[in-house]
Every structure is written in structure tokens, then in C-alpha cells.
PDB file of N, CA and C in Angstrom:
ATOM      1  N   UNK A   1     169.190 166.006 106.298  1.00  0.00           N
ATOM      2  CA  UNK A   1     168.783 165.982 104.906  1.00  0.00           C
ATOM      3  C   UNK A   1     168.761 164.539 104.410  1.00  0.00           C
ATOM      4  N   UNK A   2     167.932 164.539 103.843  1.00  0.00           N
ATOM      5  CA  UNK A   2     167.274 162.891 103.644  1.00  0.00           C
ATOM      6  C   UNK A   2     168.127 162.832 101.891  1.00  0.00           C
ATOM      7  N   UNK A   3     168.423 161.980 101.369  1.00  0.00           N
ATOM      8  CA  UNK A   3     168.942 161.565 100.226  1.00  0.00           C
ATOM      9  C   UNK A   3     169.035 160.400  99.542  1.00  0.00           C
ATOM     10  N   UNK A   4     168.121 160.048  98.040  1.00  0.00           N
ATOM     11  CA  UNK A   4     167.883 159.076  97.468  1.00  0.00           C
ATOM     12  C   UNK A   4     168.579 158.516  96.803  1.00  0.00           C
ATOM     13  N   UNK A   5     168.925 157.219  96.270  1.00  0.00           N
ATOM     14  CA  UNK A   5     170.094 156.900  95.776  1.00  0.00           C
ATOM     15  C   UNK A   5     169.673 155.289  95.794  1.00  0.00           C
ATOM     16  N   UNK A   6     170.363 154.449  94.819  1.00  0.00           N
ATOM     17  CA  UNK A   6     170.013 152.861  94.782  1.00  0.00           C
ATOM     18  C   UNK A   6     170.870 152.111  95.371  1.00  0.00           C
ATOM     19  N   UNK A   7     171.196 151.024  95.272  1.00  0.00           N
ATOM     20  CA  UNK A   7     171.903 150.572  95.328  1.00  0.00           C
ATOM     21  C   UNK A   7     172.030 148.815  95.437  1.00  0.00           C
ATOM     22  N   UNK A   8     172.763 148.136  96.243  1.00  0.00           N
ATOM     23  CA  UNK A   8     172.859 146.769  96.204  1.00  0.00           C
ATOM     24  C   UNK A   8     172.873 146.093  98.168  1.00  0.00           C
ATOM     25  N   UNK A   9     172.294 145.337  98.451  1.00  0.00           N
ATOM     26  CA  UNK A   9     172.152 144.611  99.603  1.00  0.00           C
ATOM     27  C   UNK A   9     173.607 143.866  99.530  1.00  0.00           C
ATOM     28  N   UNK A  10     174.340 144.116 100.481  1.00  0.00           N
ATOM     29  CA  UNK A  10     175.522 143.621 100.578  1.00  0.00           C
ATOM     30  C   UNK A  10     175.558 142.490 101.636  1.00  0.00           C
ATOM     31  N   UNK A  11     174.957 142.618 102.789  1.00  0.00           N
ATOM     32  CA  UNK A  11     174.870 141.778 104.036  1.00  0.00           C
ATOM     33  C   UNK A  11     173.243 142.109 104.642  1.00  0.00           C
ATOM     34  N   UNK A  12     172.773 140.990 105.163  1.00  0.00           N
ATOM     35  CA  UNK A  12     171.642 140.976 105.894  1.00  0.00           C
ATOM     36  C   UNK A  12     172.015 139.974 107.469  1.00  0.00           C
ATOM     37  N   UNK A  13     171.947 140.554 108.016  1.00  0.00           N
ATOM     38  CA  UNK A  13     171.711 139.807 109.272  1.00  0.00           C
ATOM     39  C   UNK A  13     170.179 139.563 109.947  1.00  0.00           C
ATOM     40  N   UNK A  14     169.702 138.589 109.676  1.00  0.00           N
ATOM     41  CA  UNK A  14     168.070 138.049 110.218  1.00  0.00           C
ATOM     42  C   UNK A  14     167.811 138.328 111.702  1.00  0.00           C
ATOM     43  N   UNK A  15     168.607 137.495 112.282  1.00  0.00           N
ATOM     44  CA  UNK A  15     169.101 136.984 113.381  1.00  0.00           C
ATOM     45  C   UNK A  15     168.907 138.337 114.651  1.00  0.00           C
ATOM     46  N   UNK A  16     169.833 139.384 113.725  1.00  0.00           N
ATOM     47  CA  UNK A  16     169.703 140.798 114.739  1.00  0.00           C
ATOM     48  C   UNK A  16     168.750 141.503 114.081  1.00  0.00           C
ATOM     49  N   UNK A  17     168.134 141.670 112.883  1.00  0.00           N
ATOM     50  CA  UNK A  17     167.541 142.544 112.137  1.00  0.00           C
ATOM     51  C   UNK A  17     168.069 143.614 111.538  1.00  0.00           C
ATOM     52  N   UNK A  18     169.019 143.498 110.935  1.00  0.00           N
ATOM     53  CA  UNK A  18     169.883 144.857 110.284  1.00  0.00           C
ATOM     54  C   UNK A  18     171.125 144.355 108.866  1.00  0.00           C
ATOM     55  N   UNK A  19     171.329 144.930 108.227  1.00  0.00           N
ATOM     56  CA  UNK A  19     171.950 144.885 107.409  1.00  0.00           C
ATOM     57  C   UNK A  19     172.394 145.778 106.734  1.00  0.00           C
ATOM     58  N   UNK A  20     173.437 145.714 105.770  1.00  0.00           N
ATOM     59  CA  UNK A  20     174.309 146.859 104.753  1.00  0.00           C
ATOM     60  C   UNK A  20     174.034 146.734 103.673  1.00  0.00           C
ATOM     61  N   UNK A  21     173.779 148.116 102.774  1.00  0.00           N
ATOM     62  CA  UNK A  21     173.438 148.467 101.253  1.00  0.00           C
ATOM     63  C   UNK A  21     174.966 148.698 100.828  1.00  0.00           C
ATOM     64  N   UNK A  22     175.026 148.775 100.176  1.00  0.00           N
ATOM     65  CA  UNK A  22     176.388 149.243  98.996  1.00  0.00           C
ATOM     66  C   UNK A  22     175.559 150.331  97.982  1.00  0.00           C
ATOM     67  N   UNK A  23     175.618 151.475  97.849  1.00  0.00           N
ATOM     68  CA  UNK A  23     175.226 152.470  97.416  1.00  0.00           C
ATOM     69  C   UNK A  23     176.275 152.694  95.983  1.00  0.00           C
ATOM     70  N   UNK A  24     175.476 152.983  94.893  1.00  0.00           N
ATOM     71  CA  UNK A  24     175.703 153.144  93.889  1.00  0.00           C
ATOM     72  C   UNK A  24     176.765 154.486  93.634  1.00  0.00           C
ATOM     73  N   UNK A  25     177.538 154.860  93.459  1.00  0.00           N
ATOM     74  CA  UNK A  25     178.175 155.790  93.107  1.00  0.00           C
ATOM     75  C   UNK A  25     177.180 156.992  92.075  1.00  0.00           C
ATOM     76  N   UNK A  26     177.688 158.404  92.833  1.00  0.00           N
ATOM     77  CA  UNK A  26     177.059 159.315  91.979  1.00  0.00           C
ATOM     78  C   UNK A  26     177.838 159.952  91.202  1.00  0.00           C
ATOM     79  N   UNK A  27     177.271 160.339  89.931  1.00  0.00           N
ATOM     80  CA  UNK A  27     178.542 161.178  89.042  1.00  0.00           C
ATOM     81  C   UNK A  27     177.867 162.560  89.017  1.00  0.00           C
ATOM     82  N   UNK A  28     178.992 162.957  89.478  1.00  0.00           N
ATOM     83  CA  UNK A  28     178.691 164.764  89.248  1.00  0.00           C
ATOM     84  C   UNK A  28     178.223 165.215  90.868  1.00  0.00           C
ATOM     85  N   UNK A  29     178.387 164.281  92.394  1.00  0.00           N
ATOM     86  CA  UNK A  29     177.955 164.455  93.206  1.00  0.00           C
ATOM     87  C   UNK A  29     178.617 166.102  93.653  1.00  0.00           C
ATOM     88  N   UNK A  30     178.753 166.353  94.819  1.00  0.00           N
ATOM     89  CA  UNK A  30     179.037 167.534  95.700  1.00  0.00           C
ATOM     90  C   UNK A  30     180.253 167.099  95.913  1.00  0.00           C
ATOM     91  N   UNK A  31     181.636 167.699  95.276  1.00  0.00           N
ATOM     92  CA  UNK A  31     182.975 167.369  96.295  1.00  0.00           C
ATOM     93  C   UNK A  31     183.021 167.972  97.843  1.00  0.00           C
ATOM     94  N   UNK A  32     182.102 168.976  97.920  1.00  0.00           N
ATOM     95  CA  UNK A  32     182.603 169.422  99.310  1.00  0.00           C
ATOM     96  C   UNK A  32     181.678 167.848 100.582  1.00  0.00           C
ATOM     97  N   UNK A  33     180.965 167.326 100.162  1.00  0.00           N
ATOM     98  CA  UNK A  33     180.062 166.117 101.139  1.00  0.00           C
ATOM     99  C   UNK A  33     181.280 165.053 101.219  1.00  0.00           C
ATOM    100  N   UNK A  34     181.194 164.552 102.011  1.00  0.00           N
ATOM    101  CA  UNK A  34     182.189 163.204 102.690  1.00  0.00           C
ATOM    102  C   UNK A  34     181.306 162.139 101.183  1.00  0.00           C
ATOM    103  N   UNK A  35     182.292 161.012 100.691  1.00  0.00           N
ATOM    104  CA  UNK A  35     181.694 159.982  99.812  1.00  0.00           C
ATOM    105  C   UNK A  35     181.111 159.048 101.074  1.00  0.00           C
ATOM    106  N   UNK A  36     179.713 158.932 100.575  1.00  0.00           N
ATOM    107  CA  UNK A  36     178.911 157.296 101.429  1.00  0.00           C
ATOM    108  C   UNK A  36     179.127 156.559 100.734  1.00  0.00           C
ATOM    109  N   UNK A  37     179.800 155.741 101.018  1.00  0.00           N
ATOM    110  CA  UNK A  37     179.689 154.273 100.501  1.00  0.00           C
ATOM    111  C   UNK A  37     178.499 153.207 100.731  1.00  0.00           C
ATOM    112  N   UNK A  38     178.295 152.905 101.759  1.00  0.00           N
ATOM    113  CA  UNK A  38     177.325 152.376 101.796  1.00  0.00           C
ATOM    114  C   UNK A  38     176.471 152.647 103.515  1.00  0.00           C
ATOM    115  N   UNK A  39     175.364 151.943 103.761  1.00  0.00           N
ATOM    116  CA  UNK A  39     174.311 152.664 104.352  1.00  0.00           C
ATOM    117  C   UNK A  39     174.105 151.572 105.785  1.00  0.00           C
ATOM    118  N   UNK A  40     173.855 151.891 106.829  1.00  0.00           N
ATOM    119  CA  UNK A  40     173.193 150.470 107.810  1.00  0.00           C
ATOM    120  C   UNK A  40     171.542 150.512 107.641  1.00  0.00           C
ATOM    121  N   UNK A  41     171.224 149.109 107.567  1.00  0.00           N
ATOM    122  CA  UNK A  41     169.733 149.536 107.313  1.00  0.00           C
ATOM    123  C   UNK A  41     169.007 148.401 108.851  1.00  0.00           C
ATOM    124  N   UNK A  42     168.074 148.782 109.478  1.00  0.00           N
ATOM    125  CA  UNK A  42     167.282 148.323 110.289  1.00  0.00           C
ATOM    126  C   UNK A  42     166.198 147.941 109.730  1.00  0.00           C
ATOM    127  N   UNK A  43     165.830 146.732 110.249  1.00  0.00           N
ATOM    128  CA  UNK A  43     164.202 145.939 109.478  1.00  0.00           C
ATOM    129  C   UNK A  43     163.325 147.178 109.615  1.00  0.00           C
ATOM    130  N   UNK A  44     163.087 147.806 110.275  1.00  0.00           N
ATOM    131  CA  UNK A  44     162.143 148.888 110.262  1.00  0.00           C
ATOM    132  C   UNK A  44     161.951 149.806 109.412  1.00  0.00           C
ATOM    133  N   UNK A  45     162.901 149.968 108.623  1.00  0.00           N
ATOM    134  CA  UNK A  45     163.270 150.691 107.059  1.00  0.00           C
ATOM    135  C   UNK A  45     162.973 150.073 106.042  1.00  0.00           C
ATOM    136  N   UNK A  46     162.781 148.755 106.489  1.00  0.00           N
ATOM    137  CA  UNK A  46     162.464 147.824 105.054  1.00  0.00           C
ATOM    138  C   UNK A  46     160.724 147.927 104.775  1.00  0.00           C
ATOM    139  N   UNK A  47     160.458 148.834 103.063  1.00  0.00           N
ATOM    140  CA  UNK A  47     158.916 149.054 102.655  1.00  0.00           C
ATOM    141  C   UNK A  47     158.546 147.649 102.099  1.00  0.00           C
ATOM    142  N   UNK A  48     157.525 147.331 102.461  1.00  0.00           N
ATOM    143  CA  UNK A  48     156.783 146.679 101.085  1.00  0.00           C
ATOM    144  C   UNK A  48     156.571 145.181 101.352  1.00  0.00           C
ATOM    145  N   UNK A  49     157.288 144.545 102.526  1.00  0.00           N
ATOM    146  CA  UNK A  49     157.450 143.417 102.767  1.00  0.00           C
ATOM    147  C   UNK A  49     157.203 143.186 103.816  1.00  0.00           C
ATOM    148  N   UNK A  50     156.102 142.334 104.186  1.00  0.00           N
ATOM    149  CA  UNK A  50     155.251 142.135 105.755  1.00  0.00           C
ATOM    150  C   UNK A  50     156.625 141.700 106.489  1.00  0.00           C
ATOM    151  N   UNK A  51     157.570 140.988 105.936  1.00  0.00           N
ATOM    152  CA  UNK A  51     158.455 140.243 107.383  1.00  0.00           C
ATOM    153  C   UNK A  51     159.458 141.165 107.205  1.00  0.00           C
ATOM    154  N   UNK A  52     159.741 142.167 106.354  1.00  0.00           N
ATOM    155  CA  UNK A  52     160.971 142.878 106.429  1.00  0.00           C
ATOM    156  C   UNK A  52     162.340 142.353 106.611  1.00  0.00           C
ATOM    157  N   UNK A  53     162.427 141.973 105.209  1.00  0.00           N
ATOM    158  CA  UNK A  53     164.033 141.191 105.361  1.00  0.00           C
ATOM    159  C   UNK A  53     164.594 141.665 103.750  1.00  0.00           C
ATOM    160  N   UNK A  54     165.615 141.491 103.924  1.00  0.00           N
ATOM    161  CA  UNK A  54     166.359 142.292 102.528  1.00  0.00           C
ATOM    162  C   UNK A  54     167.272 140.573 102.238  1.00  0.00           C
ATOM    163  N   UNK A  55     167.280 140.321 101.048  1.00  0.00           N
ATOM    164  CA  UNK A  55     168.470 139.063 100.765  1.00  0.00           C
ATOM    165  C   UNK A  55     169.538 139.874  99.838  1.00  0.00           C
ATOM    166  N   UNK A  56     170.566 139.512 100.363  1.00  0.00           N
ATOM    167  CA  UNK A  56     171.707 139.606  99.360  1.00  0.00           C
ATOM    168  C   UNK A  56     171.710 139.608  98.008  1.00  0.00           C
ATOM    169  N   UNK A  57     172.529 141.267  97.441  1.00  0.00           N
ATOM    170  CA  UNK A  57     172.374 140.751  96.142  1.00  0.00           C
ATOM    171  C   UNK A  57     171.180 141.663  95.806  1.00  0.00           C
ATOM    172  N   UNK A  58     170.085 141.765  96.189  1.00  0.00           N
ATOM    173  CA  UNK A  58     168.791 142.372  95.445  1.00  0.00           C
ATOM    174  C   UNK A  58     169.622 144.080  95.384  1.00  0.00           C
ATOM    175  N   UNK A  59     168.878 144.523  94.210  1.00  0.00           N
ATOM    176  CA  UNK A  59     168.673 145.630  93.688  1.00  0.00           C
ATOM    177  C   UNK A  59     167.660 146.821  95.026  1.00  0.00           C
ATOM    178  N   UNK A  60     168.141 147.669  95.221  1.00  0.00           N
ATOM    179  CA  UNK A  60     167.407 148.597  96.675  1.00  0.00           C
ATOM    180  C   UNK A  60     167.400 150.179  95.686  1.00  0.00           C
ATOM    181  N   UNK A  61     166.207 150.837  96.249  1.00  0.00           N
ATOM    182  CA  UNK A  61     166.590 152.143  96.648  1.00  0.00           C
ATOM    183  C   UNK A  61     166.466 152.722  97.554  1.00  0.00           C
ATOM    184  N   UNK A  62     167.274 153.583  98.145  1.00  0.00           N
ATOM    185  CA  UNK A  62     167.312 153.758  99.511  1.00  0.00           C
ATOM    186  C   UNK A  62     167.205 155.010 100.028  1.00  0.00           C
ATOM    187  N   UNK A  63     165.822 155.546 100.801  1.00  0.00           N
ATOM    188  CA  UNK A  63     166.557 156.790 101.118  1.00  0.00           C
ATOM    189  C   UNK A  63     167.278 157.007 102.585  1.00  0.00           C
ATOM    190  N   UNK A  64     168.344 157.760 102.794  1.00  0.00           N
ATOM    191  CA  UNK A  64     169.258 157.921 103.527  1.00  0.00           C
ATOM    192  C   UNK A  64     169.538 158.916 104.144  1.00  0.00           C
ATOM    193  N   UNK A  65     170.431 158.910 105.110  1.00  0.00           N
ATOM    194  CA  UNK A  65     170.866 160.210 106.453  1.00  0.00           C
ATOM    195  C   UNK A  65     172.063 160.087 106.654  1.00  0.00           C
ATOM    196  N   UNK A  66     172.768 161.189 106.372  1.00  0.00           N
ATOM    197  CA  UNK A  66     174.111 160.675 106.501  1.00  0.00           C
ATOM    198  C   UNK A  66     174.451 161.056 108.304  1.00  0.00           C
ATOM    199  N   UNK A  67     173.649 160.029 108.854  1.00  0.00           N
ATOM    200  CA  UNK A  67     173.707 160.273 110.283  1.00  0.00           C
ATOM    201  C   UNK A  67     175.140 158.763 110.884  1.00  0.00           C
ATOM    202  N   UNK A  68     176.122 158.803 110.748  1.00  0.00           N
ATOM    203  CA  UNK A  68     176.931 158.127 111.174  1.00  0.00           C
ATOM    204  C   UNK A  68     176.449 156.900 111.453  1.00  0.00           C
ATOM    205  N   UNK A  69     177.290 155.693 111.616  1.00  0.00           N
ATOM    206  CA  UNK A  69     176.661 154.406 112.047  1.00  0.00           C
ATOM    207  C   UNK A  69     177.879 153.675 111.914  1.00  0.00           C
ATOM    208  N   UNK A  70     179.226 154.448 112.348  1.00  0.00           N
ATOM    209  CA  UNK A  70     180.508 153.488 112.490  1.00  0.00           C
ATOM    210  C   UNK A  70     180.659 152.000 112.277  1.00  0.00           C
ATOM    211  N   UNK A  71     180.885 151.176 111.317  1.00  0.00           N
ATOM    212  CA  UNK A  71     181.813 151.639 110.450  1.00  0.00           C
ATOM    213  C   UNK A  71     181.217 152.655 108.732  1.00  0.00           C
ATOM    214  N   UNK A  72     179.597 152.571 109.325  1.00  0.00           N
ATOM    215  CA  UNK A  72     179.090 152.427 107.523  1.00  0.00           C
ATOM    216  C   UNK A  72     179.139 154.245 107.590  1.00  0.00           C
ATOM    217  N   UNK A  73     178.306 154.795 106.495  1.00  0.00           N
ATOM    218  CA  UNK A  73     178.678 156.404 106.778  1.00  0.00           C
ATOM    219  C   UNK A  73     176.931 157.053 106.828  1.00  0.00           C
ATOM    220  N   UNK A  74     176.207 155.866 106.633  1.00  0.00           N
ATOM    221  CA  UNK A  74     175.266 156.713 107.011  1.00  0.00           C
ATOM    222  C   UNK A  74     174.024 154.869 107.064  1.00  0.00           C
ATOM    223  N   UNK A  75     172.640 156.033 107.262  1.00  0.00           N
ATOM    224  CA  UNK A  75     171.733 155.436 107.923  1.00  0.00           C
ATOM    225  C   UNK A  75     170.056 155.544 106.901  1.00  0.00           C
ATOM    226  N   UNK A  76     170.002 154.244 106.717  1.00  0.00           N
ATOM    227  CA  UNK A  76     168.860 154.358 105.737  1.00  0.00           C
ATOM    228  C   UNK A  76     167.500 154.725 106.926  1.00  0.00           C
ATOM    229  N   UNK A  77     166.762 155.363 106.380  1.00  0.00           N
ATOM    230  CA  UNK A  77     165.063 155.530 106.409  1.00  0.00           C
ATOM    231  C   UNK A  77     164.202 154.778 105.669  1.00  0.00           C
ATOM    232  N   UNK A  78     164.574 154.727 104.596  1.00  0.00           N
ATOM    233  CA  UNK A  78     163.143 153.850 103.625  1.00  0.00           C
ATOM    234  C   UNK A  78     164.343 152.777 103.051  1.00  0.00           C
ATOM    235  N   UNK A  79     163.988 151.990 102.797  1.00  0.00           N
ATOM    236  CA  UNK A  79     164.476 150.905 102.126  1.00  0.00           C
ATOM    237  C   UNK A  79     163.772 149.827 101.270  1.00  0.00           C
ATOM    238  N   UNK A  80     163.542 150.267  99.400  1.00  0.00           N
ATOM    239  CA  UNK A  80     162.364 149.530  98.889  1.00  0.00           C
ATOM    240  C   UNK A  80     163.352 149.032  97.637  1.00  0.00           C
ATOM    241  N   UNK A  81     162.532 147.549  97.541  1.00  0.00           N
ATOM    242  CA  UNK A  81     163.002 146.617  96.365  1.00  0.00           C
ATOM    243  C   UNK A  81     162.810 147.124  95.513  1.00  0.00           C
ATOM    244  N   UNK A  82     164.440 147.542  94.312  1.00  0.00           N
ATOM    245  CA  UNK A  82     163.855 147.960  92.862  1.00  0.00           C
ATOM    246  C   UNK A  82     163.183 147.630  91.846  1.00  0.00           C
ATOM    247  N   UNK A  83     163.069 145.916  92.259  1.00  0.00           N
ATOM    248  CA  UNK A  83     162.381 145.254  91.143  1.00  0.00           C
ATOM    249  C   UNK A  83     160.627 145.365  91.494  1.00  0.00           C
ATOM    250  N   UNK A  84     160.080 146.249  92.781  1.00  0.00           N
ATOM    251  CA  UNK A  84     158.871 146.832  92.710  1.00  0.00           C
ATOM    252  C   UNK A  84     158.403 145.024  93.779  1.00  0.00           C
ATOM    253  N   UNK A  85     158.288 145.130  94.889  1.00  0.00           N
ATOM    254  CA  UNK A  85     157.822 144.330  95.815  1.00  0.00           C
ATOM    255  C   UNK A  85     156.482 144.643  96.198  1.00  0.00           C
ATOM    256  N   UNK A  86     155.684 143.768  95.949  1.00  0.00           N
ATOM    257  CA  UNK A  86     154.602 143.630  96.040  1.00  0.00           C
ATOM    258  C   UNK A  86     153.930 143.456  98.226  1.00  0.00           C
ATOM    259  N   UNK A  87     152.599 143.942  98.469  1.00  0.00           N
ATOM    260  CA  UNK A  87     152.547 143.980  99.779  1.00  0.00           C
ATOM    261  C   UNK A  87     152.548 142.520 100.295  1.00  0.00           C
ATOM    262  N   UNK A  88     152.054 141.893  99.524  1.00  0.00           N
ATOM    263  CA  UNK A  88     151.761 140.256  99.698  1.00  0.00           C
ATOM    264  C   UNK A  88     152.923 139.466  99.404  1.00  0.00           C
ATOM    265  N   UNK A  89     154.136 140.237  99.115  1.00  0.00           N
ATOM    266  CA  UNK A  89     155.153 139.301  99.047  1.00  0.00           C
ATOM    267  C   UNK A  89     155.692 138.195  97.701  1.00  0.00           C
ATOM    268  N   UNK A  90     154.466 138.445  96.409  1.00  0.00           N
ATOM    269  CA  UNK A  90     154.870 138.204  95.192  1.00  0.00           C
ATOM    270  C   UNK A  90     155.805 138.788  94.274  1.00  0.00           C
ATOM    271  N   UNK A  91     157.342 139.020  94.948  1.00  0.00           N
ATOM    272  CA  UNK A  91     158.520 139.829  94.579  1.00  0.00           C
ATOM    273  C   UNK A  91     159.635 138.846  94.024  1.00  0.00           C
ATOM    274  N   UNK A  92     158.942 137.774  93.355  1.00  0.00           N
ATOM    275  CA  UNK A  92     160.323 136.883  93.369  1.00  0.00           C
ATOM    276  C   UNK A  92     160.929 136.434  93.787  1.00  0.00           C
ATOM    277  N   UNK A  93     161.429 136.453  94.978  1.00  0.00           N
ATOM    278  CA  UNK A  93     161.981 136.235  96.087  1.00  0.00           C
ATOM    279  C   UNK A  93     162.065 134.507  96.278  1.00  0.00           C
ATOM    280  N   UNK A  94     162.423 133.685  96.023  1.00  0.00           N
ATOM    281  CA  UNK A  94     161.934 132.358  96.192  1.00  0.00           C
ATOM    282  C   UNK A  94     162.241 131.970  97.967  1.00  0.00           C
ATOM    283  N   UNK A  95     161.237 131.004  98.211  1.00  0.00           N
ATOM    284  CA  UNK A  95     160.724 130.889  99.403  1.00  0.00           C
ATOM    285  C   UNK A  95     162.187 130.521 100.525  1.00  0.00           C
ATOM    286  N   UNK A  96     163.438 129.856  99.507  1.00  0.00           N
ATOM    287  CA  UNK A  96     164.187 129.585 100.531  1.00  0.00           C
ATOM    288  C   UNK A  96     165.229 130.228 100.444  1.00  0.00           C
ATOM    289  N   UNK A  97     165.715 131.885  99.817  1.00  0.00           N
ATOM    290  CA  UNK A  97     166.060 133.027  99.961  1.00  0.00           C
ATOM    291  C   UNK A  97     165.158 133.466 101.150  1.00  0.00           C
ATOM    292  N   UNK A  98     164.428 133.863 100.883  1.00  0.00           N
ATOM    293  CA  UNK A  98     163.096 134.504 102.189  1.00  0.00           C
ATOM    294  C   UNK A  98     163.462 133.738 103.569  1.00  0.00           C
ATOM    295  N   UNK A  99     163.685 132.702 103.518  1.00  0.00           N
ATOM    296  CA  UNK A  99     163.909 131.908 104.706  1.00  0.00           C
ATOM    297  C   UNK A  99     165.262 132.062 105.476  1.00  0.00           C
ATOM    298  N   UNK A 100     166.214 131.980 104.439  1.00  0.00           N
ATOM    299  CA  UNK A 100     167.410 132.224 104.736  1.00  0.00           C
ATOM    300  C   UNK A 100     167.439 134.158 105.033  1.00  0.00           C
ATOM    301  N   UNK A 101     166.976 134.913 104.751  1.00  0.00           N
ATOM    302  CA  UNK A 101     166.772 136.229 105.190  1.00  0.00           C
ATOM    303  C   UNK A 101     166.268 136.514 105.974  1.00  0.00           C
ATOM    304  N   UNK A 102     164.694 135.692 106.186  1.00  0.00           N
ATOM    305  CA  UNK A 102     164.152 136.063 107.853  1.00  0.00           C
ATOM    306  C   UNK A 102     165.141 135.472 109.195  1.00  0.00           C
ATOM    307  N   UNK A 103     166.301 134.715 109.378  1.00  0.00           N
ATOM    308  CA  UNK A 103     166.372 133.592 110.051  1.00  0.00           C
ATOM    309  C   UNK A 103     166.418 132.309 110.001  1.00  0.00           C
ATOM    310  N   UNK A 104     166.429 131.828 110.962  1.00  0.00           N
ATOM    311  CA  UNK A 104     166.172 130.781 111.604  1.00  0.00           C
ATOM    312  C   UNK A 104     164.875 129.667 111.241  1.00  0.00           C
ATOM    313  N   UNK A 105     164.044 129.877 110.456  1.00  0.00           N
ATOM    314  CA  UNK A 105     162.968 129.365 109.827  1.00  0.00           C
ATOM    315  C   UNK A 105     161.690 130.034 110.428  1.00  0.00           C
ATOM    316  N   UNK A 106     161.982 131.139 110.580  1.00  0.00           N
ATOM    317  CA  UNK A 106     160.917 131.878 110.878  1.00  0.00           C
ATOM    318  C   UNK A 106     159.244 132.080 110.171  1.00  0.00           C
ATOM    319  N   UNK A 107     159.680 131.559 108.862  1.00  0.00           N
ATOM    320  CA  UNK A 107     158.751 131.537 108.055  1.00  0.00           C
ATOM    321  C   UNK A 107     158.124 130.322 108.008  1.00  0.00           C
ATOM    322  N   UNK A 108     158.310 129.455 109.436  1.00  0.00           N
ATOM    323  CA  UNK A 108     157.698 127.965 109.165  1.00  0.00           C
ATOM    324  C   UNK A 108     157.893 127.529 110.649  1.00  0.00           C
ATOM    325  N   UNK A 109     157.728 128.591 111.718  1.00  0.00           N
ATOM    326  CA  UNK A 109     157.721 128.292 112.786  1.00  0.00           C
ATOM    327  C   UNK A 109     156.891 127.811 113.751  1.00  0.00           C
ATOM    328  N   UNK A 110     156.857 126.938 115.072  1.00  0.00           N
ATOM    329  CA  UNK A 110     156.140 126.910 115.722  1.00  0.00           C
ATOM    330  C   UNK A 110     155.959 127.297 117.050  1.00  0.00           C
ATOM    331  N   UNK A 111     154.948 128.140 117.822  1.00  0.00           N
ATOM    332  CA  UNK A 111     154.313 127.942 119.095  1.00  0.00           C
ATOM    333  C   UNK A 111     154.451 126.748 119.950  1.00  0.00           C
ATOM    334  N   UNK A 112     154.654 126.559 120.860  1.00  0.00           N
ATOM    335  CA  UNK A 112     154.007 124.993 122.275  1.00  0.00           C
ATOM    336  C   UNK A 112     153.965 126.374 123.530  1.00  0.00           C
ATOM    337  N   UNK A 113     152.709 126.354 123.837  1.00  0.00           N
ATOM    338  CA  UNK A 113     152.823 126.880 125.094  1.00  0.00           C
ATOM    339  C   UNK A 113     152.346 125.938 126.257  1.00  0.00           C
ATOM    340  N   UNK A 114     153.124 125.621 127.627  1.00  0.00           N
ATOM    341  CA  UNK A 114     152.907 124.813 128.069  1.00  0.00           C
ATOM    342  C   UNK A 114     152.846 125.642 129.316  1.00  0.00           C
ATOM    343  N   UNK A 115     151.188 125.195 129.844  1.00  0.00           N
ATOM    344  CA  UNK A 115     150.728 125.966 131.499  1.00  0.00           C
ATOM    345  C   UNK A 115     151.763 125.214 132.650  1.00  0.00           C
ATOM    346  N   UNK A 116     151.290 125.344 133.995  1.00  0.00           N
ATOM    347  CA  UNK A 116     152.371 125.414 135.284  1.00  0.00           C
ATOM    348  C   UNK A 116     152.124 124.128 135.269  1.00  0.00           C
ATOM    349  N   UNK A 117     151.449 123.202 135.332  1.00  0.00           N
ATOM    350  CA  UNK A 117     150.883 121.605 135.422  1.00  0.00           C
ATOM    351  C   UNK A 117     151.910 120.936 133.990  1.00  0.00           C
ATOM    352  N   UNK A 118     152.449 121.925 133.374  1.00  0.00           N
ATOM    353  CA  UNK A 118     153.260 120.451 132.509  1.00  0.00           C
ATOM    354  C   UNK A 118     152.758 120.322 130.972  1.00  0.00           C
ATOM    355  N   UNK A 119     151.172 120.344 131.245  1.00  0.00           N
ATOM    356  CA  UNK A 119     150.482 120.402 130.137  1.00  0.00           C
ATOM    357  C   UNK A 119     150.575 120.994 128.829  1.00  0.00           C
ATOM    358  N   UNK A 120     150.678 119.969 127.611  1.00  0.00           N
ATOM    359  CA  UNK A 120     150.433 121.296 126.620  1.00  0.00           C
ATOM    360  C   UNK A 120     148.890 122.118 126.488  1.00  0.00           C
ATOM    361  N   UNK A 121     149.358 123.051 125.654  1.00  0.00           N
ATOM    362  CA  UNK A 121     147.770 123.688 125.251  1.00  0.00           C
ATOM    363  C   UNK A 121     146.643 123.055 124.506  1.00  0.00           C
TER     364      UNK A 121
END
């Protein structure tokens, strides 16, 4: 059972591609369901954003599985910016947040491919 809910980007790791939401508390939830605290999310869950990276701190909604993911209690599916992220990446986001979220400077990287002779391309 899939389940919607907002919340806050707590950690992003670039580097591996994955990171933790902090999920908003529900009032009036189900006492008999285990409480999620918060969610593991994989770049592949991330909507709306060609490089798929989440920065710390942003506003999320998330939908979720409470499919285990030791230590977190469950496992996002969709993962979209609340402040409404645009496909092209005009989300506010300033360029060296984005940078620091993709990595390593991924967003300003370069190619050298060099054949068996030594040569560059």
C-alpha cells in the first residue's frame, strides 16, 4: 500500500545516489500501523528534475511503502519538490546547492577520451 505524506530532505548522498526524508507527522493516523519516521529515497524516485538530486532542507512530498530499509522504516516511490519543480530545472534551487547535491561537480564536468596510441580525441 502506497502512502502520501510530505515532508523534509534530511540527508542526500550524491556520491551513492540516495538519501533520507523526515516525514511529517500525521494527526489522527492508525494506532494499530508501526510510526514512519522517515523514508530512504533512491535518485530514481526523484520527479521533476533531469539530474535527480534532492538538497537538504527542501520541502518533499513523498509517496511511500512501508517496505523496510533498516535503519529508516520505509521506502519512497515518487519523490516531488513541494515548492512545484519545474522539468527544466527553474525550481530555485541555486546552481551551487544543485552542485553540491549532484556530487562531485557533475554539473560542470568533463570527458578526455584517449585511443590505444596515447592520443587525445
Amino acid at each position: 500500500m502506497t502512502t502520501t505524506t510530505t515532508g523534509t530532505v534530511r540527508s542526500w548522498r550524491a556520491d551513492e545516489g540516495w538519501g533520507v526524508v523526515d516525514l511529517d507527522p500525521v494527526v489522527g493516523g492508525d494506532p494499530c500501523l508501526p510510526a514512519v519516521r522517515d523514508v530512504w529515497v533512491h535518485f530514481s524516485a526523484v520527479v521533476g528534475r533531469d539530474l535527480r538530486y534532492l538538497v537538504p532542507g527542501e520541502r518533499v512530498t513523498v509517496d511511500w511503502e512501508a517496505v523496510p530499509h533498516p535503519p529508516h522504516g520505509g521506502q519512497a516511490s515518487a519523490v516531488t519538490v513541494a515548492d512545484g519543480v519545474s522539468a527544466d530545472g527553474a525550481d530555485g534551487v541555486s546552481a551551487a546547492d544543485a552542485a553540491d547535491a549532484t556530487g562531485s561537480g557533475v554539473m560542470d564536468s568533463t570527458l578526455t577520451i584517449r585511443w590505444d596510441d596515447g592520443s587525445p580525441s
